[in-house]
Each structure stands twice: as structure tokens, then as C-alpha cells.
PDB file of N, CA and C in Angstrom:
ATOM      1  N   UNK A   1     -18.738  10.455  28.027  1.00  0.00           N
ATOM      2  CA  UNK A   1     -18.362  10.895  26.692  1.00  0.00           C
ATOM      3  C   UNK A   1     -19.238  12.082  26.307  1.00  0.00           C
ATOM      4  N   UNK A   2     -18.929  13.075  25.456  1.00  0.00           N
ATOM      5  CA  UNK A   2     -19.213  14.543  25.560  1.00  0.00           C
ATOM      6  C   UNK A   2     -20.067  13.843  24.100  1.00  0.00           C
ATOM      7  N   UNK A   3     -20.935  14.560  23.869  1.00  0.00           N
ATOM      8  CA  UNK A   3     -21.697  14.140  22.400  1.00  0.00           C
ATOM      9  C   UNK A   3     -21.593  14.549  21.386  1.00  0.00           C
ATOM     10  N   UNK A   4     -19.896  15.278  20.965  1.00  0.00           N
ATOM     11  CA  UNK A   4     -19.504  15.791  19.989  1.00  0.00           C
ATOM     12  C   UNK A   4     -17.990  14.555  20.036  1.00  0.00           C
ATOM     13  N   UNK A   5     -17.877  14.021  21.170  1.00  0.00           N
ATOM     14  CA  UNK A   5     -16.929  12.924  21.548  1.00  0.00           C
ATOM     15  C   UNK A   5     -16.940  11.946  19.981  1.00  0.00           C
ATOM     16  N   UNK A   6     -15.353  11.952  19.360  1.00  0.00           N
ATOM     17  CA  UNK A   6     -15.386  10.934  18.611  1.00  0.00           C
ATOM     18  C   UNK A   6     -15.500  10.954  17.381  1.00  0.00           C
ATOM     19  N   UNK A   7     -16.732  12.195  16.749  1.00  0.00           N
ATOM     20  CA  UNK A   7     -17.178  12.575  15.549  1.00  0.00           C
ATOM     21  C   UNK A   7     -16.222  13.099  14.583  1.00  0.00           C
ATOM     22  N   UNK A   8     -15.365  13.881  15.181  1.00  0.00           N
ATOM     23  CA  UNK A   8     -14.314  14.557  14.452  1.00  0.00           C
ATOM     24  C   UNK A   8     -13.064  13.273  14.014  1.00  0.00           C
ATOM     25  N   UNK A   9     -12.831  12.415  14.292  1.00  0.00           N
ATOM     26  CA  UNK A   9     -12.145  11.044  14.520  1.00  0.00           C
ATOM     27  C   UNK A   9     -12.488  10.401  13.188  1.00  0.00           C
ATOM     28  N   UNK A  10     -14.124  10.286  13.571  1.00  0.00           N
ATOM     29  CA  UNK A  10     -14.441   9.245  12.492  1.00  0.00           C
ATOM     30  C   UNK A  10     -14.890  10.319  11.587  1.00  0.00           C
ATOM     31  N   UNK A  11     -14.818  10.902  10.907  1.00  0.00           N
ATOM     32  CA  UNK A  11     -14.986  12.162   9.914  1.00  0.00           C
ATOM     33  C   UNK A  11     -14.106  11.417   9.464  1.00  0.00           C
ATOM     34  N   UNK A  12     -12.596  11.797  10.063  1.00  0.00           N
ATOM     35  CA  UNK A  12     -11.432  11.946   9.293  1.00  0.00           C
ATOM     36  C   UNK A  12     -10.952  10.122   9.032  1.00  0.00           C
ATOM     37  N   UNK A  13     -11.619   9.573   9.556  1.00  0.00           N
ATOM     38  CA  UNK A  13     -10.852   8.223   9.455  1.00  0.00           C
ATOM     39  C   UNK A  13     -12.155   7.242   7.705  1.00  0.00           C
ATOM     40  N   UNK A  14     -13.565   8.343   7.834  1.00  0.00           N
ATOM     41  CA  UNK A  14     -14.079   8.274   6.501  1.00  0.00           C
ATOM     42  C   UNK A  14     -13.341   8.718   5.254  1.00  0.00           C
ATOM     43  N   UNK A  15     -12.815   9.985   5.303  1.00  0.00           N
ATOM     44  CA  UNK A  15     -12.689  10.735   4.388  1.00  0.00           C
ATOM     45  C   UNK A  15     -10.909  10.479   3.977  1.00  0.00           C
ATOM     46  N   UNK A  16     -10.214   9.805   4.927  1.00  0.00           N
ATOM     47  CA  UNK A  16      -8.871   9.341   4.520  1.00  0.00           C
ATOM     48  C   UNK A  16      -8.862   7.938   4.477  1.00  0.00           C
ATOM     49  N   UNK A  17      -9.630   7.342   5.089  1.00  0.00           N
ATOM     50  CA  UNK A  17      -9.544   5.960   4.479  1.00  0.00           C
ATOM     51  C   UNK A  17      -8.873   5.451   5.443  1.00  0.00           C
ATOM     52  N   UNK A  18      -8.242   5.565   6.688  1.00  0.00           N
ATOM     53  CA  UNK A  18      -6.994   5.396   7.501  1.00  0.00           C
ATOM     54  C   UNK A  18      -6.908   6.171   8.200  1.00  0.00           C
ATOM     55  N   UNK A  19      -6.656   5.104   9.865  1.00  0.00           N
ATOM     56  CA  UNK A  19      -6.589   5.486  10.798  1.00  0.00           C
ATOM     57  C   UNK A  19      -5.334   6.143  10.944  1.00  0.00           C
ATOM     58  N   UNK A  20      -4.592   5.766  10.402  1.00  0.00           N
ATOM     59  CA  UNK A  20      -3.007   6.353  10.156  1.00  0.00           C
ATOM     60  C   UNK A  20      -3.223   8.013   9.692  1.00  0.00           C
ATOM     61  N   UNK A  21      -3.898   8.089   8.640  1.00  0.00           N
ATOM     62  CA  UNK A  21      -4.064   9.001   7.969  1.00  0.00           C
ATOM     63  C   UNK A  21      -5.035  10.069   9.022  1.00  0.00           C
ATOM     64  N   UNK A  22      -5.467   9.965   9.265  1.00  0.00           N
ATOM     65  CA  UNK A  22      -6.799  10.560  10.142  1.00  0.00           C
ATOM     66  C   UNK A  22      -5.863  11.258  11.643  1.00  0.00           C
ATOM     67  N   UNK A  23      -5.598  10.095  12.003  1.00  0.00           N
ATOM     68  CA  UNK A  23      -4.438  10.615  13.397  1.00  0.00           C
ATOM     69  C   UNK A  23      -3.298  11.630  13.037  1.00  0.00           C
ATOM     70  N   UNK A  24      -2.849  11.521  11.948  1.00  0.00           N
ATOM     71  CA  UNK A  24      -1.785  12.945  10.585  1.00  0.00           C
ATOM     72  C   UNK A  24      -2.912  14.184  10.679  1.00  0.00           C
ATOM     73  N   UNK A  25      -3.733  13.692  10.259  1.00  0.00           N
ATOM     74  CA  UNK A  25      -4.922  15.671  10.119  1.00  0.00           C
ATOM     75  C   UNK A  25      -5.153  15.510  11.244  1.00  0.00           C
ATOM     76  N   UNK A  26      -5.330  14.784  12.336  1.00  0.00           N
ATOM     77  CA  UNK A  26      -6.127  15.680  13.593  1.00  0.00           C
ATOM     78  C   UNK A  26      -5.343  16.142  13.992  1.00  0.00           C
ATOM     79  N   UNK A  27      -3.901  15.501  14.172  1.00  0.00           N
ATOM     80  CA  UNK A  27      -1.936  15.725  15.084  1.00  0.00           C
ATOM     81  C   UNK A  27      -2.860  15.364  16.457  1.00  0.00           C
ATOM     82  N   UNK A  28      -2.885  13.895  16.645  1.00  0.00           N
ATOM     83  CA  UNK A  28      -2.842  12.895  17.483  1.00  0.00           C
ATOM     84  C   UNK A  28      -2.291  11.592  17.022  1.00  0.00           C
ATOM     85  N   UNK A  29      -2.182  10.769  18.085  1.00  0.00           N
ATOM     86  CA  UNK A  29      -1.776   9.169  17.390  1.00  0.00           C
ATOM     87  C   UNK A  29      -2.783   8.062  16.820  1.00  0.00           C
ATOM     88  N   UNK A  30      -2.281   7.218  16.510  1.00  0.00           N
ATOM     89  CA  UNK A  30      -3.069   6.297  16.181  1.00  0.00           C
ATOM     90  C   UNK A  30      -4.059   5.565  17.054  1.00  0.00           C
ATOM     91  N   UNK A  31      -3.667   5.590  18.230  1.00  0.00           N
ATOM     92  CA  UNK A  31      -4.710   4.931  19.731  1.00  0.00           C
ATOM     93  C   UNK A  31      -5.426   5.437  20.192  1.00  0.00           C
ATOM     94  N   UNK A  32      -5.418   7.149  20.182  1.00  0.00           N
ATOM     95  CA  UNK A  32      -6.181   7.858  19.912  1.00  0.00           C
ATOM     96  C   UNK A  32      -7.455   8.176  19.384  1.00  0.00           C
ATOM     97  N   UNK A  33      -7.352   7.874  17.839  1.00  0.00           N
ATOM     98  CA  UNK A  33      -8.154   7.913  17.079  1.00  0.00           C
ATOM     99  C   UNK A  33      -8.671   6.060  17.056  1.00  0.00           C
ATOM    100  N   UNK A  34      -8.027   5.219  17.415  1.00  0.00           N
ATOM    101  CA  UNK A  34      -9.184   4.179  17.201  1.00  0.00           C
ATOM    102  C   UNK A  34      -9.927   4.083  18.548  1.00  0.00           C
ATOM    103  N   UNK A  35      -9.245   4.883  19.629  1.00  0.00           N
ATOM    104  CA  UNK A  35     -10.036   4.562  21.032  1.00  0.00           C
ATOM    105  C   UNK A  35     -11.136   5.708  20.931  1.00  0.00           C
ATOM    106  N   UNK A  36     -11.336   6.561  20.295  1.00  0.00           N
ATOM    107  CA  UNK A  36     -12.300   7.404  20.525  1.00  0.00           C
ATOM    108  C   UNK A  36     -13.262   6.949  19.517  1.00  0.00           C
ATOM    109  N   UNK A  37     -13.306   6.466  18.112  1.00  0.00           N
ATOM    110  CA  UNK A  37     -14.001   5.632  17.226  1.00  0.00           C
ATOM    111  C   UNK A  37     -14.447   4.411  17.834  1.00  0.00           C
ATOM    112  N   UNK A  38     -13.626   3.574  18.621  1.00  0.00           N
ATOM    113  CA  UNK A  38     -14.460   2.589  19.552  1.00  0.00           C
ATOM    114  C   UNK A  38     -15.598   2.986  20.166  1.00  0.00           C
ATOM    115  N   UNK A  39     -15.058   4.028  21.059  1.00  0.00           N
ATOM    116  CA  UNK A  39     -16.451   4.699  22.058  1.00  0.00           C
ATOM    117  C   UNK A  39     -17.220   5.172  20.896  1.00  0.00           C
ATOM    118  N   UNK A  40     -17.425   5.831  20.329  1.00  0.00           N
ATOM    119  CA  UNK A  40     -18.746   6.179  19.410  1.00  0.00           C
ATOM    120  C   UNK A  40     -19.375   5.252  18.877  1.00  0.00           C
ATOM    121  N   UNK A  41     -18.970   3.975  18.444  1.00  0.00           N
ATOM    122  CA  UNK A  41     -19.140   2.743  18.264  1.00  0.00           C
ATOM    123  C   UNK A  41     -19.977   1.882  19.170  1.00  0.00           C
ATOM    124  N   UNK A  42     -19.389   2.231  20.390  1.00  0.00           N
ATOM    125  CA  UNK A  42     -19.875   1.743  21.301  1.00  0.00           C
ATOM    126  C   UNK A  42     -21.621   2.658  22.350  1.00  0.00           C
ATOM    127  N   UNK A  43     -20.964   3.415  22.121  1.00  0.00           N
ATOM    128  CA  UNK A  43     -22.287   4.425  22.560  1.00  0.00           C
ATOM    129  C   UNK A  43     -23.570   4.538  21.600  1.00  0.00           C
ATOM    130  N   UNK A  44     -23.008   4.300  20.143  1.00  0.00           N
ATOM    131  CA  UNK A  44     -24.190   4.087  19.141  1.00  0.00           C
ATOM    132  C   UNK A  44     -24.542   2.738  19.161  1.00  0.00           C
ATOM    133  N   UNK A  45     -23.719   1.879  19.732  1.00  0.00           N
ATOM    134  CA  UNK A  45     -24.422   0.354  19.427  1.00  0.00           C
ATOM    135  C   UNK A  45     -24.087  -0.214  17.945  1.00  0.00           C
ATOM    136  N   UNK A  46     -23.519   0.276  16.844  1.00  0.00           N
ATOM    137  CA  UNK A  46     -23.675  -0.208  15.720  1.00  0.00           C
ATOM    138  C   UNK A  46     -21.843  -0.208  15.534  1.00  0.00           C
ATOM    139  N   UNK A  47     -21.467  -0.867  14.259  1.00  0.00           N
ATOM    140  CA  UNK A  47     -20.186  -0.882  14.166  1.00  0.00           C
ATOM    141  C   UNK A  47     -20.433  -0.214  12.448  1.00  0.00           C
ATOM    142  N   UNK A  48     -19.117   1.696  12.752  1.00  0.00           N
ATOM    143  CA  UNK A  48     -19.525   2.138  11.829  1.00  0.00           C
ATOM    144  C   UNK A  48     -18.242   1.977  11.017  1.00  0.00           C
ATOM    145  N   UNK A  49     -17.281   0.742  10.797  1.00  0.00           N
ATOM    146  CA  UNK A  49     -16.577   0.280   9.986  1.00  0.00           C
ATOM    147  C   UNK A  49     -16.260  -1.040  10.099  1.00  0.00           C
ATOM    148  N   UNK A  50     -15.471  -1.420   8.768  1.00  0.00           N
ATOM    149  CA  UNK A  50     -15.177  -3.196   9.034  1.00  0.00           C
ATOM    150  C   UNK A  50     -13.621  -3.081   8.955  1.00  0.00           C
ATOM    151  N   UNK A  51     -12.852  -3.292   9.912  1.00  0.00           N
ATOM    152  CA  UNK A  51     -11.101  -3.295   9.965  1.00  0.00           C
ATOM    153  C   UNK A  51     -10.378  -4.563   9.862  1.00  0.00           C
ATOM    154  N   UNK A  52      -9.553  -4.213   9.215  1.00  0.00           N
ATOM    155  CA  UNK A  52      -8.850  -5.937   8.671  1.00  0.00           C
ATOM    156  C   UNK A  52      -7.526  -5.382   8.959  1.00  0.00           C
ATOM    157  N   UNK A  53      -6.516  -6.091   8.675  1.00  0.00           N
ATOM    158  CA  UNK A  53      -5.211  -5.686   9.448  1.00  0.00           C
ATOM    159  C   UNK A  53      -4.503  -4.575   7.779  1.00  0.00           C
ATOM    160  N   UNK A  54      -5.260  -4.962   6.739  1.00  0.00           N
ATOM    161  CA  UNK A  54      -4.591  -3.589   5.868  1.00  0.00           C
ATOM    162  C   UNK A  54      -5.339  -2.690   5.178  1.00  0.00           C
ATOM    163  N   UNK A  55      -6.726  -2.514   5.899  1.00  0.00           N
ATOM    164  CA  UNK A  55      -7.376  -1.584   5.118  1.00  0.00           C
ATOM    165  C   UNK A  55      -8.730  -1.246   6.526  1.00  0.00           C
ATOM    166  N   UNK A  56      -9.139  -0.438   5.914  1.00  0.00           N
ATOM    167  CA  UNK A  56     -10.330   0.018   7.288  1.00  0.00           C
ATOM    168  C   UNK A  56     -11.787   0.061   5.880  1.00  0.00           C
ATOM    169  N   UNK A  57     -12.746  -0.271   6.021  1.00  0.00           N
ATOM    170  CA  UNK A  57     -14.744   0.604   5.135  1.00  0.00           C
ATOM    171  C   UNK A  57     -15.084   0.643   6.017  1.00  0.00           C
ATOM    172  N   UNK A  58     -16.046   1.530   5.344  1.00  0.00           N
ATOM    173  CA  UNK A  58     -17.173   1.918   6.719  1.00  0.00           C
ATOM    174  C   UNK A  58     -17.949   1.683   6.182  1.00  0.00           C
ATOM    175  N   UNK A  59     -18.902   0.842   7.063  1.00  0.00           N
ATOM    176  CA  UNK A  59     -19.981   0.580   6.694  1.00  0.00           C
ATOM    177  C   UNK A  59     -21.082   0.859   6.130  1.00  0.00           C
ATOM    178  N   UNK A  60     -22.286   0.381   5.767  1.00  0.00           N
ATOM    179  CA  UNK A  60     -23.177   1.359   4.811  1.00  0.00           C
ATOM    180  C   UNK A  60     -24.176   2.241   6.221  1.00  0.00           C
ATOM    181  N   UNK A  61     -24.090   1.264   7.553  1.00  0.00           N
ATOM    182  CA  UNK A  61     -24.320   2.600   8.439  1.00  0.00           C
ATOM    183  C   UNK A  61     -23.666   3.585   9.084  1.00  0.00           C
ATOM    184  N   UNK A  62     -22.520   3.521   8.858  1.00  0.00           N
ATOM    185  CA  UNK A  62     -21.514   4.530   8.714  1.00  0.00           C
ATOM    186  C   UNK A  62     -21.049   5.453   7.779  1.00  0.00           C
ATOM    187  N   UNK A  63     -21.796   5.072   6.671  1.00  0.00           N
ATOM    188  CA  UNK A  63     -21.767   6.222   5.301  1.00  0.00           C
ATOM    189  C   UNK A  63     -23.350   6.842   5.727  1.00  0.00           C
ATOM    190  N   UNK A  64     -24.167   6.173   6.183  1.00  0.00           N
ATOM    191  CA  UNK A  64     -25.359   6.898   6.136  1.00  0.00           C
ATOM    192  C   UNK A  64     -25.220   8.186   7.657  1.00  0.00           C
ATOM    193  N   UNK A  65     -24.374   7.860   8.500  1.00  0.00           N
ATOM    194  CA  UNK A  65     -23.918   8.638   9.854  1.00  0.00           C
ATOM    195  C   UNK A  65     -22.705   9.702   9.342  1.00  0.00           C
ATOM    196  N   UNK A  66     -21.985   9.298   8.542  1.00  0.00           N
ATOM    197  CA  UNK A  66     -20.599  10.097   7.800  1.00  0.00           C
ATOM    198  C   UNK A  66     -21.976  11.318   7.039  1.00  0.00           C
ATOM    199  N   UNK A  67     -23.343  11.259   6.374  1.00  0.00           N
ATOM    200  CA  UNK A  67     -23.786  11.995   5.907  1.00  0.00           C
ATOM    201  C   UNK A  67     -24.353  12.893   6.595  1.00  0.00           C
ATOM    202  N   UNK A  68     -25.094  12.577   7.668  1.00  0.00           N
ATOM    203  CA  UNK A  68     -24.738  13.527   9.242  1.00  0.00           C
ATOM    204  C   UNK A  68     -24.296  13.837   9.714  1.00  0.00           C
ATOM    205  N   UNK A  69     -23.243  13.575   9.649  1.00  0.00           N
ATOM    206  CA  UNK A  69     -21.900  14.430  10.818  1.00  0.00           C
ATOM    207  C   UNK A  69     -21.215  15.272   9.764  1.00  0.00           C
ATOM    208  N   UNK A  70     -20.767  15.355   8.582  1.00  0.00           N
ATOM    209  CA  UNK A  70     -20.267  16.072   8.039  1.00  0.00           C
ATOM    210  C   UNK A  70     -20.728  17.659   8.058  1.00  0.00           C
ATOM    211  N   UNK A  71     -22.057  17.484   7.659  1.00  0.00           N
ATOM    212  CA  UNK A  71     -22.352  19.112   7.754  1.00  0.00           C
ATOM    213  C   UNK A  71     -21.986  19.808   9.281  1.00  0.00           C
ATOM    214  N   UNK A  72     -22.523  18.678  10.076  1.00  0.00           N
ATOM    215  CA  UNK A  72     -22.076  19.302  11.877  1.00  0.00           C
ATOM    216  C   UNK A  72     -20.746  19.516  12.082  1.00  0.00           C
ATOM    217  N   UNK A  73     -19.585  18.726  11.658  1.00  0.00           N
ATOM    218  CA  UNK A  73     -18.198  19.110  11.449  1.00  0.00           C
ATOM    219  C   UNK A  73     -18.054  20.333  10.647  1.00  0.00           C
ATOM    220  N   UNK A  74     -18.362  20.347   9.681  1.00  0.00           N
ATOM    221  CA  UNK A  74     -18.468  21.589   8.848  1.00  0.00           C
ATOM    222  C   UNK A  74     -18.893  23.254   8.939  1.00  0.00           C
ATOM    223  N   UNK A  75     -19.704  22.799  10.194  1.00  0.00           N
ATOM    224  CA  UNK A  75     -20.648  23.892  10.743  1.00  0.00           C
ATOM    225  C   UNK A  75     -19.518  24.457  12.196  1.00  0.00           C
ATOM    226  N   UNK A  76     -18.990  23.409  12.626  1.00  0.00           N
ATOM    227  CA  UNK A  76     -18.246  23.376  13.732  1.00  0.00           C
ATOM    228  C   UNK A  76     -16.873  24.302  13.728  1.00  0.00           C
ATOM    229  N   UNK A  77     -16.567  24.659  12.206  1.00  0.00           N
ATOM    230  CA  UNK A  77     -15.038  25.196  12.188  1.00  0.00           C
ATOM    231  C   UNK A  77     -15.031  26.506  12.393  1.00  0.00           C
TER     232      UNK A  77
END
């Protein structure tokens, strides 16, 4: 996994609330975006949301990581 792998994923799956929504702004699918949020998940060791079958949060260490990656997404365009 590349170490920019994933970030852009979970940006968008913070800031829309939905994986549905997130896979619409990147123009990928939905398996997509939760398989690449797995791996970052998985490569950080921590789980940076809680998913239930009708809603997705992210966690409070995933708001504190969403406050890091944003400027690097931001910086990235």
C-alpha cells in the first residue's frame, strides 16, 4: 500500500458521511472505497469509524486523523 493509499477515501467518506456518497465524489464504487478504508484501517491498527448497516461515525480517532489528512489532501490538489 502506497502511503497516500486510502486517505483520499476516508477524507471523503468523513466529510459526506457515506460511503455511498464518497464513492459519487471520487467516481468509483462503493467496494472500492470501503476496501481501501479497510486497508488504512488496517495498516494504522486503529478503527477510524463505527459502521452499522444505516449510517457510518468516525471515530474520535478518526476525527483527530481527518484533522491531519485534510490539510495533506488539500495541499495535494
Amino acid at each position: 500500500m502506497a502511503n497516500w493509499e486510502g486517505i483520499n477515501e476516508f477524507v471523503a467518506v468523513v466529510e459526506t458521511q457515506s460511503f455511498t456518497a464518497a464513492a459519487e465524489r471520487l467516481s468509483t464504487s462503493v467496494a472500492n472505497i470501503s476496501r481501501r478504508v479497510t486497508a488504512l484501517e488496517d495498516k494504522l491498527a486503529v478503527k477510524l469509524f463505527v459502521r452499522t448497516t444505516r449510517k457510518v461515525s468516525v471515530t474520535e480517532v478518526g476525527a483527530t486523523y481527518y484533522q491531519h489528512c485534510k490539510p495533506l489532501v488539500e495541499g495535494s490538489c
